[in-house]
N, C-alpha and C. Protein backbone atom coordinates (compact mmCIF):
# COMPACT_ATOMS: atom_id res chain seq x y z
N UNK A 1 28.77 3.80 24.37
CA UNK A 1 28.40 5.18 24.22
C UNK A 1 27.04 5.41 24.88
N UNK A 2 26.84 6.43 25.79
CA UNK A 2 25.78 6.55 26.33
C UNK A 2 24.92 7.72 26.03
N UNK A 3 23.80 7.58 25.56
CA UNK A 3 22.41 8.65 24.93
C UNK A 3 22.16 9.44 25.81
N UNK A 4 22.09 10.56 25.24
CA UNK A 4 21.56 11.85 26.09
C UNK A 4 20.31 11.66 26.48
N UNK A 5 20.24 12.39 27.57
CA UNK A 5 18.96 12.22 28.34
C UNK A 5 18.12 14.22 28.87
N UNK A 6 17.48 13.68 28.86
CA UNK A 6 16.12 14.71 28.83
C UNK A 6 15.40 14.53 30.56
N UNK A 7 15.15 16.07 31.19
CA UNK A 7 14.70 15.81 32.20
C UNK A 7 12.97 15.96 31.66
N UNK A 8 12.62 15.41 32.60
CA UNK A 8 10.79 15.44 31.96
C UNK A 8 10.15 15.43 33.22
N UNK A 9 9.22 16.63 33.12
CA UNK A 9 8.62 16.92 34.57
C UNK A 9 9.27 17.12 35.63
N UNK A 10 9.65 16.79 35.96
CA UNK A 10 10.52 17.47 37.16
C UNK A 10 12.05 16.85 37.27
N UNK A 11 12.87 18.68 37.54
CA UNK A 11 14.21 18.18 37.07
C UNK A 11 15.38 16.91 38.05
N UNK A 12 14.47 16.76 38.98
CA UNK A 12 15.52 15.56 39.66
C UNK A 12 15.39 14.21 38.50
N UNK A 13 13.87 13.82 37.93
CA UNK A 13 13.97 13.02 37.27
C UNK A 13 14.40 12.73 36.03
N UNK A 14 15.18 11.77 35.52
CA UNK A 14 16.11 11.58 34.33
C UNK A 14 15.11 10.21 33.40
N UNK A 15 14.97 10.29 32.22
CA UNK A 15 14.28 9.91 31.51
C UNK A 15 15.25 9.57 30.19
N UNK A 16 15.74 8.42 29.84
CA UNK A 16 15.94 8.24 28.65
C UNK A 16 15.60 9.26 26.90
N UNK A 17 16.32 9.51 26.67
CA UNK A 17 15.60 10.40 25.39
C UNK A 17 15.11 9.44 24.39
N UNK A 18 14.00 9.92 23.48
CA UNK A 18 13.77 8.76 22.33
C UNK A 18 13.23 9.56 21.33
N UNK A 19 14.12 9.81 20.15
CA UNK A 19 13.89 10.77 19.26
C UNK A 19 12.63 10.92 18.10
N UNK A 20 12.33 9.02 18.29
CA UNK A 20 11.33 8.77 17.68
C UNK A 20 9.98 9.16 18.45
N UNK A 21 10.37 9.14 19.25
CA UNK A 21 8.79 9.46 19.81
C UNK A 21 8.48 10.74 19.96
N UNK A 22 9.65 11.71 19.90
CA UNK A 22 9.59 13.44 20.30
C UNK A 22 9.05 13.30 18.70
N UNK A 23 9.57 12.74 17.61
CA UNK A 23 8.94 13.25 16.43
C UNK A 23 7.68 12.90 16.30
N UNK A 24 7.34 12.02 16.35
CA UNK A 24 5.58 11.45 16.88
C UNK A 24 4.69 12.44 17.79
N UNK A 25 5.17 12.83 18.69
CA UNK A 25 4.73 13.52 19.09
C UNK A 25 4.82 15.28 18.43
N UNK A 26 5.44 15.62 18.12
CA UNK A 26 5.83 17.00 17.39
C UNK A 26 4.50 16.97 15.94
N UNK A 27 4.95 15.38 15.24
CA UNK A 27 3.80 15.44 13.89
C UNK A 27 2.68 15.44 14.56
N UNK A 28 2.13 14.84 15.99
CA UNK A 28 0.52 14.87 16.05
C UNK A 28 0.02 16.04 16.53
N UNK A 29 1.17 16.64 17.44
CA UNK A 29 0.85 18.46 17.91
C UNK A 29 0.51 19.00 16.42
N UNK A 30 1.31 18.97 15.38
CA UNK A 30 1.25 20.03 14.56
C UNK A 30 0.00 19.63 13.64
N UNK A 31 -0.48 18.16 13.25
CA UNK A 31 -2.23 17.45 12.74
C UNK A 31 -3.04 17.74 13.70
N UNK A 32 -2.51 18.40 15.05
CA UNK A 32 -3.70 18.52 15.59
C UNK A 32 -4.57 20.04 15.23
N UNK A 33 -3.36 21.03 15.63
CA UNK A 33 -3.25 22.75 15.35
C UNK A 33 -3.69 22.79 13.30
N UNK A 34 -3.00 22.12 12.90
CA UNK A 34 -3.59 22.47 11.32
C UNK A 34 -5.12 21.81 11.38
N UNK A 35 -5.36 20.64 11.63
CA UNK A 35 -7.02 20.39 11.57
C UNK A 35 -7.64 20.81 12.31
N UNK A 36 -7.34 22.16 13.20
CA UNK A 36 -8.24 22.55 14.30
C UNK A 36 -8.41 23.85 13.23
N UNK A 37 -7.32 24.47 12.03
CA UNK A 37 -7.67 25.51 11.26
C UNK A 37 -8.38 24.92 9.80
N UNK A 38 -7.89 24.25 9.16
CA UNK A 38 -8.21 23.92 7.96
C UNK A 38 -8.84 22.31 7.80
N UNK A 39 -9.49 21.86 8.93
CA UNK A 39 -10.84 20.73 9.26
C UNK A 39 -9.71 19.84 8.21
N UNK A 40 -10.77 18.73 8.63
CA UNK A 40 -10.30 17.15 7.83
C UNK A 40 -10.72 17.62 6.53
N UNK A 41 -10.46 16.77 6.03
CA UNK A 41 -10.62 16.91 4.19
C UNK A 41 -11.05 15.03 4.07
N UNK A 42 -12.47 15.26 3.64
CA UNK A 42 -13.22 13.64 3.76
C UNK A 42 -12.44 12.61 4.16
N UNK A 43 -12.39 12.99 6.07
CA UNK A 43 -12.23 12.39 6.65
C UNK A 43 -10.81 11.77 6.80
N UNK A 44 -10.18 12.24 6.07
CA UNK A 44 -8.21 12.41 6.09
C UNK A 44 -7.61 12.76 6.93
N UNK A 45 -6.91 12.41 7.82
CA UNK A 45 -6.36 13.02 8.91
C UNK A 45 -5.20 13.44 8.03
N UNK A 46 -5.06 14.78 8.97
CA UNK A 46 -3.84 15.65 8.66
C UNK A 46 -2.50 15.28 9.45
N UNK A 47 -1.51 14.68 9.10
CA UNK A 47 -0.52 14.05 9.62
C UNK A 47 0.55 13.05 9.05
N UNK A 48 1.71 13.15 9.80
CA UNK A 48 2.97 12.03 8.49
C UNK A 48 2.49 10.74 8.34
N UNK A 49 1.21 10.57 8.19
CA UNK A 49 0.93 9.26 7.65
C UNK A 49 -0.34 9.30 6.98
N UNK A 50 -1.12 10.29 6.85
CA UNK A 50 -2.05 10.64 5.95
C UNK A 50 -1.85 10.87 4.48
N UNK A 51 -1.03 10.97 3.99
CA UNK A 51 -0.27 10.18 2.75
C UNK A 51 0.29 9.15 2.03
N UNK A 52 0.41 8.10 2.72
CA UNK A 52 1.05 6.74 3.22
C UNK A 52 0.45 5.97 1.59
N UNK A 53 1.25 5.45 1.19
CA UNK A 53 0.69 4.38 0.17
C UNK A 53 0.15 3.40 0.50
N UNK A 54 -0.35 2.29 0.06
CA UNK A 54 -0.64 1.25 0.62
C UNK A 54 0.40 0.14 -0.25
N UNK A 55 1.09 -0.82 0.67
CA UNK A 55 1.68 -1.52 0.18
C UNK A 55 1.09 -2.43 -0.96
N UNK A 56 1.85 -2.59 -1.80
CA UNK A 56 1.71 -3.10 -3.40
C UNK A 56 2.79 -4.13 -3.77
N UNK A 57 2.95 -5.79 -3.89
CA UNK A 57 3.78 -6.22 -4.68
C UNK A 57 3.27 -6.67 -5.88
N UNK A 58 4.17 -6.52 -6.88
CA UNK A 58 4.16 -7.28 -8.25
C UNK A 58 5.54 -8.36 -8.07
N UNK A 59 4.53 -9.50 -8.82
CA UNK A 59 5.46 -10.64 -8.68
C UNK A 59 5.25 -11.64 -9.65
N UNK A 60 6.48 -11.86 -11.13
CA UNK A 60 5.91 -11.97 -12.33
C UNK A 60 6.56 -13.70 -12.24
N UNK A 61 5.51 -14.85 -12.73
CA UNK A 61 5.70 -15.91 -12.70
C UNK A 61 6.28 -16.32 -14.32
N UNK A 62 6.44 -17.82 -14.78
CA UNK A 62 6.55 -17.52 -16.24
C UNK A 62 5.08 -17.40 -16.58
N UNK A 63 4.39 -17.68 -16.46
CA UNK A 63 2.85 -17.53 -17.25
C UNK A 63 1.98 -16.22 -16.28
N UNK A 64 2.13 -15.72 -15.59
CA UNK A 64 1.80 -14.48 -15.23
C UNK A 64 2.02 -13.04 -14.35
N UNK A 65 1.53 -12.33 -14.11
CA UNK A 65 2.21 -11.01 -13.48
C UNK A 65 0.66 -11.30 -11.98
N UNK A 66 1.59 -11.21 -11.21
CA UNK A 66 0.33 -11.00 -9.48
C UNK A 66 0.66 -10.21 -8.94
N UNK A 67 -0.54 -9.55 -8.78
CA UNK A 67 -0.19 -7.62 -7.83
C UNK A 67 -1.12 -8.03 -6.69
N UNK A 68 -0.89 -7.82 -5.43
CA UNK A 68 -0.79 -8.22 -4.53
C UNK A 68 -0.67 -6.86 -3.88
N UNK A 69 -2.12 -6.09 -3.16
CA UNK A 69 -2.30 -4.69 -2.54
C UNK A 69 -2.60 -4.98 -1.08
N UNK A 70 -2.79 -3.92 -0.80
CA UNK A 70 -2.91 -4.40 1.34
C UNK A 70 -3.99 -3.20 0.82
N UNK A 71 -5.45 -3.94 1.73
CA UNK A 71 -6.44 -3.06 1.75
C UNK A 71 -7.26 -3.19 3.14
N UNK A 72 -6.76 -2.84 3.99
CA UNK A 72 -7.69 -3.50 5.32
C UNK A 72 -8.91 -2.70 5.19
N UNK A 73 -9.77 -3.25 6.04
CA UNK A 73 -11.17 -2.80 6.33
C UNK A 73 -11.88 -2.41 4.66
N UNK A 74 -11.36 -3.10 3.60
CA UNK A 74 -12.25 -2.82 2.76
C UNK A 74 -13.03 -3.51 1.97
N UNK A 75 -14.25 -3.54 1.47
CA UNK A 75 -15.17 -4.96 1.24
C UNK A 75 -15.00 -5.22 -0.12
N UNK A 76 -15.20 -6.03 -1.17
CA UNK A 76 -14.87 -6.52 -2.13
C UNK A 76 -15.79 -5.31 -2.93
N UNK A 77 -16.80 -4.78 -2.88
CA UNK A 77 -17.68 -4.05 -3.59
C UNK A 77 -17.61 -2.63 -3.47
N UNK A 78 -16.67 -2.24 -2.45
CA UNK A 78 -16.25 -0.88 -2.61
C UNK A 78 -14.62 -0.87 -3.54
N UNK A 79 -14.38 -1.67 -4.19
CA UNK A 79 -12.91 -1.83 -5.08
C UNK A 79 -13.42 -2.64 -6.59
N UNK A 80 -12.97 -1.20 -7.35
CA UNK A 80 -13.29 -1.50 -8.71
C UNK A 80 -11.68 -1.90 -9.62
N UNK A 81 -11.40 -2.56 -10.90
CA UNK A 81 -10.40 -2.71 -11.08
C UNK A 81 -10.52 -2.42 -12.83
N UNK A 82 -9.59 -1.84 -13.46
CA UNK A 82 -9.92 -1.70 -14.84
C UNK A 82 -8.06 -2.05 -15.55
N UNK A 83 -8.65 -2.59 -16.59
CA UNK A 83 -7.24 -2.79 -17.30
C UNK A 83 -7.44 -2.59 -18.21
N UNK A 84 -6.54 -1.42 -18.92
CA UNK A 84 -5.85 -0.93 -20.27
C UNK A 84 -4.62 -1.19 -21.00
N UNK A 85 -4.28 -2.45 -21.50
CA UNK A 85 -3.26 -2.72 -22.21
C UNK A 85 -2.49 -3.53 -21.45
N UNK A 86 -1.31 -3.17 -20.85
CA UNK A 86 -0.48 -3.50 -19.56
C UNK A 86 -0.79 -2.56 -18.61
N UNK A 87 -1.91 -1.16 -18.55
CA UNK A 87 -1.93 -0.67 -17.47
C UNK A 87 -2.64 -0.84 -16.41
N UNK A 88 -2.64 -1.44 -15.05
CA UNK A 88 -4.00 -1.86 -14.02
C UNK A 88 -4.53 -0.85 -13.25
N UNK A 89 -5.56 -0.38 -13.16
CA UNK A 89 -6.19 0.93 -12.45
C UNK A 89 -7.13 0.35 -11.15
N UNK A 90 -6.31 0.29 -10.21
CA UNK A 90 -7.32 -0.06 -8.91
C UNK A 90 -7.92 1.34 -7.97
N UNK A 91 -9.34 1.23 -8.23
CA UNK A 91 -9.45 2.38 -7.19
C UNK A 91 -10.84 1.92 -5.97
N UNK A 92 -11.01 2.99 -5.60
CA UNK A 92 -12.06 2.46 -4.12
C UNK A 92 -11.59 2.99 -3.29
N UNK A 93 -12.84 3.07 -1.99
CA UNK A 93 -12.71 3.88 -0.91
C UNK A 93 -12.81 3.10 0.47
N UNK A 94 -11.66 3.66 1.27
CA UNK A 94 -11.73 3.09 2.36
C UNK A 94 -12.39 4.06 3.51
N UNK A 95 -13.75 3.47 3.97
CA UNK A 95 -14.95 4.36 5.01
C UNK A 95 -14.66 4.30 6.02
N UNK A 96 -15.05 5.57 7.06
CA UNK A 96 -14.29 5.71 8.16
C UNK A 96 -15.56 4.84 8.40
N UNK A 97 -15.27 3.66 9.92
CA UNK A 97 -16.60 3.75 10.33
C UNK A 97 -16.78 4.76 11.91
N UNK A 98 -18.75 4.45 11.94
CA UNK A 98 -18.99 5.12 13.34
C UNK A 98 -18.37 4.91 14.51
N UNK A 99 -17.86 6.03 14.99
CA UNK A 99 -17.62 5.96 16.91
C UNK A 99 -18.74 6.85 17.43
N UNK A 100 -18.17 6.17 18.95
CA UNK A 100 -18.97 6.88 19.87
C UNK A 100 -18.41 7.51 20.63
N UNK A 101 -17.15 7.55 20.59
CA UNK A 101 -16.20 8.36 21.74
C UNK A 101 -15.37 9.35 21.06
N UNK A 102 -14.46 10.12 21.17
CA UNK A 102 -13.61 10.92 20.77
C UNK A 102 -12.72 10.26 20.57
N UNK A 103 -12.33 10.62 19.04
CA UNK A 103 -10.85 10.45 18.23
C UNK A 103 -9.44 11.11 18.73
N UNK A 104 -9.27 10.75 19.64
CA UNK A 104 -7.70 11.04 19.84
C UNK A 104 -7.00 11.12 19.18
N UNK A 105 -6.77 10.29 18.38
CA UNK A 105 -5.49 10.15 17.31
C UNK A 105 -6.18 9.36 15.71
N UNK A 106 -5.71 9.66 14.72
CA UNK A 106 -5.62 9.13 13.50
C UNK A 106 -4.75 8.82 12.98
N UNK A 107 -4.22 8.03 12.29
CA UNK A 107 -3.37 7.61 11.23
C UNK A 107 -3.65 7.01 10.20
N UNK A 108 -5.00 5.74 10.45
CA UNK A 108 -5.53 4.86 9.20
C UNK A 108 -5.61 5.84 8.37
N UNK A 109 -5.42 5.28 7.15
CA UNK A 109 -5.71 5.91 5.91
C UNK A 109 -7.35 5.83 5.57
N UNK A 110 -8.67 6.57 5.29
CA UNK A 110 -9.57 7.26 5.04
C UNK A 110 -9.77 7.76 3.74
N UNK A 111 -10.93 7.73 3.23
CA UNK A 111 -11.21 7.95 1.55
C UNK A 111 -10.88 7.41 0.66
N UNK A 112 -10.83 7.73 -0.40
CA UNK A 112 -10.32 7.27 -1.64
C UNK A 112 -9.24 6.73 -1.60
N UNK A 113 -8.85 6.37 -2.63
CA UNK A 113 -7.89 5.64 -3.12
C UNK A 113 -7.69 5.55 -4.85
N UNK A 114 -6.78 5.12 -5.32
CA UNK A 114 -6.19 5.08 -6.66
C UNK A 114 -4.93 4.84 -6.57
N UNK A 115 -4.61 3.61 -7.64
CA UNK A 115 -3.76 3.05 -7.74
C UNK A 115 -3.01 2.87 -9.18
N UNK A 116 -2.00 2.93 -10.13
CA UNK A 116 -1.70 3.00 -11.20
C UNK A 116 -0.97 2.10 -11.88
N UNK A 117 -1.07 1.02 -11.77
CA UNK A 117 0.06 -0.29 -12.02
C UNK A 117 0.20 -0.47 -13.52
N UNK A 118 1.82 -0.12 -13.98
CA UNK A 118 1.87 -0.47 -15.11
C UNK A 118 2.72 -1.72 -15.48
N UNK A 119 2.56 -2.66 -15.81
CA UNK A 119 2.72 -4.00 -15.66
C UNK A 119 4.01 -3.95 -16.94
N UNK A 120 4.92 -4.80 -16.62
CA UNK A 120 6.54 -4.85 -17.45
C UNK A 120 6.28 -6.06 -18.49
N UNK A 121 5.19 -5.98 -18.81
CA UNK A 121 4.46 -6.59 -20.16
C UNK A 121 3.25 -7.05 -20.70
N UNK A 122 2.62 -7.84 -21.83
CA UNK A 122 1.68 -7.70 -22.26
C UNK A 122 0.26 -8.73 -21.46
N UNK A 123 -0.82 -8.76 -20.81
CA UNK A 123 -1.32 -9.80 -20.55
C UNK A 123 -2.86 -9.88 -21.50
N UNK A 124 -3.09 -11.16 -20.84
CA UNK A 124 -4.66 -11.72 -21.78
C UNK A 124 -5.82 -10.60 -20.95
N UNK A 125 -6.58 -10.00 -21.25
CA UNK A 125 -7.01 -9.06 -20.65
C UNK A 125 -8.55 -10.36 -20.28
N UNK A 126 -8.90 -11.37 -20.87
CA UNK A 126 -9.92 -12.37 -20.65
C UNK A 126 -9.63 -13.57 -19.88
N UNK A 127 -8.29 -13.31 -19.33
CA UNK A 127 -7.83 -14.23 -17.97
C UNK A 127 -7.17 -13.47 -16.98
N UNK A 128 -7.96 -12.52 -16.59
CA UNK A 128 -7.51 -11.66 -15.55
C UNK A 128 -8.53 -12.12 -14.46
N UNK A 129 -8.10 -12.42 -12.85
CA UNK A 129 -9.32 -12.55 -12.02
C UNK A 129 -8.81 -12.17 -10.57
N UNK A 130 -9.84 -11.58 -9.79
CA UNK A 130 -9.13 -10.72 -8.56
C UNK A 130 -10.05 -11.81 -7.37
N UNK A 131 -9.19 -11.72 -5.74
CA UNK A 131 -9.35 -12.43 -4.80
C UNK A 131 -9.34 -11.25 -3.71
N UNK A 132 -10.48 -10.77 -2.85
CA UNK A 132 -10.12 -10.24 -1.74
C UNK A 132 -10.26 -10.86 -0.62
N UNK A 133 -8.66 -11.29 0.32
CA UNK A 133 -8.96 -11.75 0.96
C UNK A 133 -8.53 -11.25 2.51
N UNK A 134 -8.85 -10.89 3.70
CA UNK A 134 -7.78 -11.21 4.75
C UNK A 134 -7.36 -9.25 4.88
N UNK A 135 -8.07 -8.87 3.92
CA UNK A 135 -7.70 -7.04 3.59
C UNK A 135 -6.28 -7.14 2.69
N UNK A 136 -6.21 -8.21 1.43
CA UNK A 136 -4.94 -8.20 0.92
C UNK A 136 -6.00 -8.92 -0.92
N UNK A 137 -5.85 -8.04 -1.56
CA UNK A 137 -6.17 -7.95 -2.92
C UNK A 137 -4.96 -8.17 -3.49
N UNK A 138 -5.73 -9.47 -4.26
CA UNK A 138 -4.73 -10.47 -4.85
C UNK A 138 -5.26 -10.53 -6.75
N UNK A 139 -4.68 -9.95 -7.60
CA UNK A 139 -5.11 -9.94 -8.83
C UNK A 139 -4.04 -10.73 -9.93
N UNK A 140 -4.44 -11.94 -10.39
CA UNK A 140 -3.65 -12.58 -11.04
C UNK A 140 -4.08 -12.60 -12.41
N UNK A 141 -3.27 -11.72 -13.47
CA UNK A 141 -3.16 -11.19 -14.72
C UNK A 141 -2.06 -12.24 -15.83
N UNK A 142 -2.91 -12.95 -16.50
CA UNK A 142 -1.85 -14.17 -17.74
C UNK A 142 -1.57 -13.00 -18.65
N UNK A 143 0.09 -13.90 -18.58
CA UNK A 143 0.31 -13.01 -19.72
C UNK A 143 0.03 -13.53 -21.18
N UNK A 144 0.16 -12.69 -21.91
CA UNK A 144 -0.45 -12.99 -23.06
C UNK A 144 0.81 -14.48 -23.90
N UNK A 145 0.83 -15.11 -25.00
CA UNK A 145 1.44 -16.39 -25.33
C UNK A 145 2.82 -15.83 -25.80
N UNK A 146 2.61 -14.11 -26.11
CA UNK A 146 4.07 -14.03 -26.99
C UNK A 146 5.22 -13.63 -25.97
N UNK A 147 4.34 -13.02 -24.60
CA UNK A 147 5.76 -12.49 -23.72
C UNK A 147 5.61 -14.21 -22.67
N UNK A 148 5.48 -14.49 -22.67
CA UNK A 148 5.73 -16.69 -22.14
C UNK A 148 6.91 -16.66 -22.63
N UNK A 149 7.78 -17.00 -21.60
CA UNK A 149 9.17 -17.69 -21.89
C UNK A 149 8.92 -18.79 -22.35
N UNK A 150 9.84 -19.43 -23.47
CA UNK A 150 9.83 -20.86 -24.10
C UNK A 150 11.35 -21.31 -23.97
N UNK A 151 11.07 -22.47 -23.50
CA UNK A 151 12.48 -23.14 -23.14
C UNK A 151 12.65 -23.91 -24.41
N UNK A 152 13.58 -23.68 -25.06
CA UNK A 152 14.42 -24.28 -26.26
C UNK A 152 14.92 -25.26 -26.03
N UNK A 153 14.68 -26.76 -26.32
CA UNK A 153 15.63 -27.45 -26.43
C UNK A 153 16.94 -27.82 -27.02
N UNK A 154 18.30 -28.20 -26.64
CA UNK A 154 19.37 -27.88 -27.56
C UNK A 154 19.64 -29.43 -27.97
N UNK A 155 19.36 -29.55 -29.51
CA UNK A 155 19.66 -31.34 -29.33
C UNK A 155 21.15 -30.99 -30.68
N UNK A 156 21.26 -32.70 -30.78
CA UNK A 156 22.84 -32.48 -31.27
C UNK A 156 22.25 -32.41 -32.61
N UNK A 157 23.33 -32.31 -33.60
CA UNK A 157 23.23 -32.26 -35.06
C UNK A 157 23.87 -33.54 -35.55
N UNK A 158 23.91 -34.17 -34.77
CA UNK A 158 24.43 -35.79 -35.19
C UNK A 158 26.04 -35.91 -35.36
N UNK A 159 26.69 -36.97 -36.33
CA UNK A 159 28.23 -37.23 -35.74
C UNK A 159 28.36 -36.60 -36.96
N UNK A 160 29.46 -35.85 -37.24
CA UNK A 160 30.20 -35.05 -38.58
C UNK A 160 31.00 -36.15 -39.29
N UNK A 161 31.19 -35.88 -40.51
CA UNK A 161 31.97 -36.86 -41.51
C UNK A 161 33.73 -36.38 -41.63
C-alpha cells in the first residue's frame, strides 16, 4: 500500500507525507502564536509537551516499595521529599538555565514540580532514604514488619494411628 504524498514547495516536487511531523509542526505554530499573546508562565513553554509528567516507577520488593522518578538537570537540593503514612510528596523545581542566543523551540519541562505517590502499603517512615543520581531519583521506602510477606513452613503432623 502506498502513502499519500504532499507536494512541498514547488509542485513538480513530490515529498513523502509524515503526519507526525505536520502535527509537530501545527503544535509549535500554535505555542508559538499563544505565547506571543499570553507570554510564558515561569518559564513554561506553551505546547503538547509542556504538561508532560515525568516518568515515575514503583517497584515493590518483599521488604520494600522503590519509586524511581526521572529528574534531569536537577540538583539534589532543589528536591524536597515528605512522607505521610503511605503517602510520598516529591516536589522541586526544575531552572531554566542562561542562554545567549534565541530559543527556537521548547519542550523541556521548566518550574515546579509536584508529585503525589500513594504507596499500596504501610512503610517504616525511619528507614526511608533517597539517591540522586544520573537525573533519576531513587527513594527506597521499608516496609513496615506487618505488611513483610512471611513464608510459612508446611511440616507434617507425623504418621496417624
Amino acid at each position: 500500500m502506498a502513502l499519500p504524498v504532499r507536494s512541498v514547495e514547488r509542485p513538480a516536487t513530490m515529498v513523502r507525507w509524515d503526519p507526525f511531523q505536520e502535527i509537530e509542526d501545527a503544535w509549535t505554530r500554535m505555542g508559538s502564536l499563544l505565547g506571543d499573546v499570553v507570554g510564558r508562565v515561569e518559564g513554561r513553554p506553551v505546547g503538547p509537551l509542556a504538561a508532560a509528567v515525568a516518568p515515575i516507577d514503583i517497584e515493590e520488593t518483599d521488604d520494600a516499595f522503590i519509586v524511581e522518578i526521572e529528574l534531569p538537570g536537577v540538583r539534589r537540593e532543589e528536591v524536597s521529599i515528605d512522607l505521610r503514612g503511605n503517602e510520598l510528596q516529591v516536589t522541586g523545581e526544575i531552572k531554566e538555565r542562561e542562554r545567549t542566543g534565541v530559543l527556537r523551540r521548547q519542550t523541556r519541562r521548566m518550574g515546579r514540580f509536584e508529585h503525589h505517590i500513594v504507596l499500596p502499603g504501610e512503610v517504616d517512615p525511619d528507614s526511608v532514604n533517597a539517591m540522586l543520581d544520573d537525573g533519576v531519583l531513587a527513594i527506597r521506602l521499608a516496609k513496615t514488619r506487618e505488611t513483610q510477606p512471611k513464608h510459612i513452613e508446611v511440616t507434617s503432623g507425623g504418621e496417624s494411628k
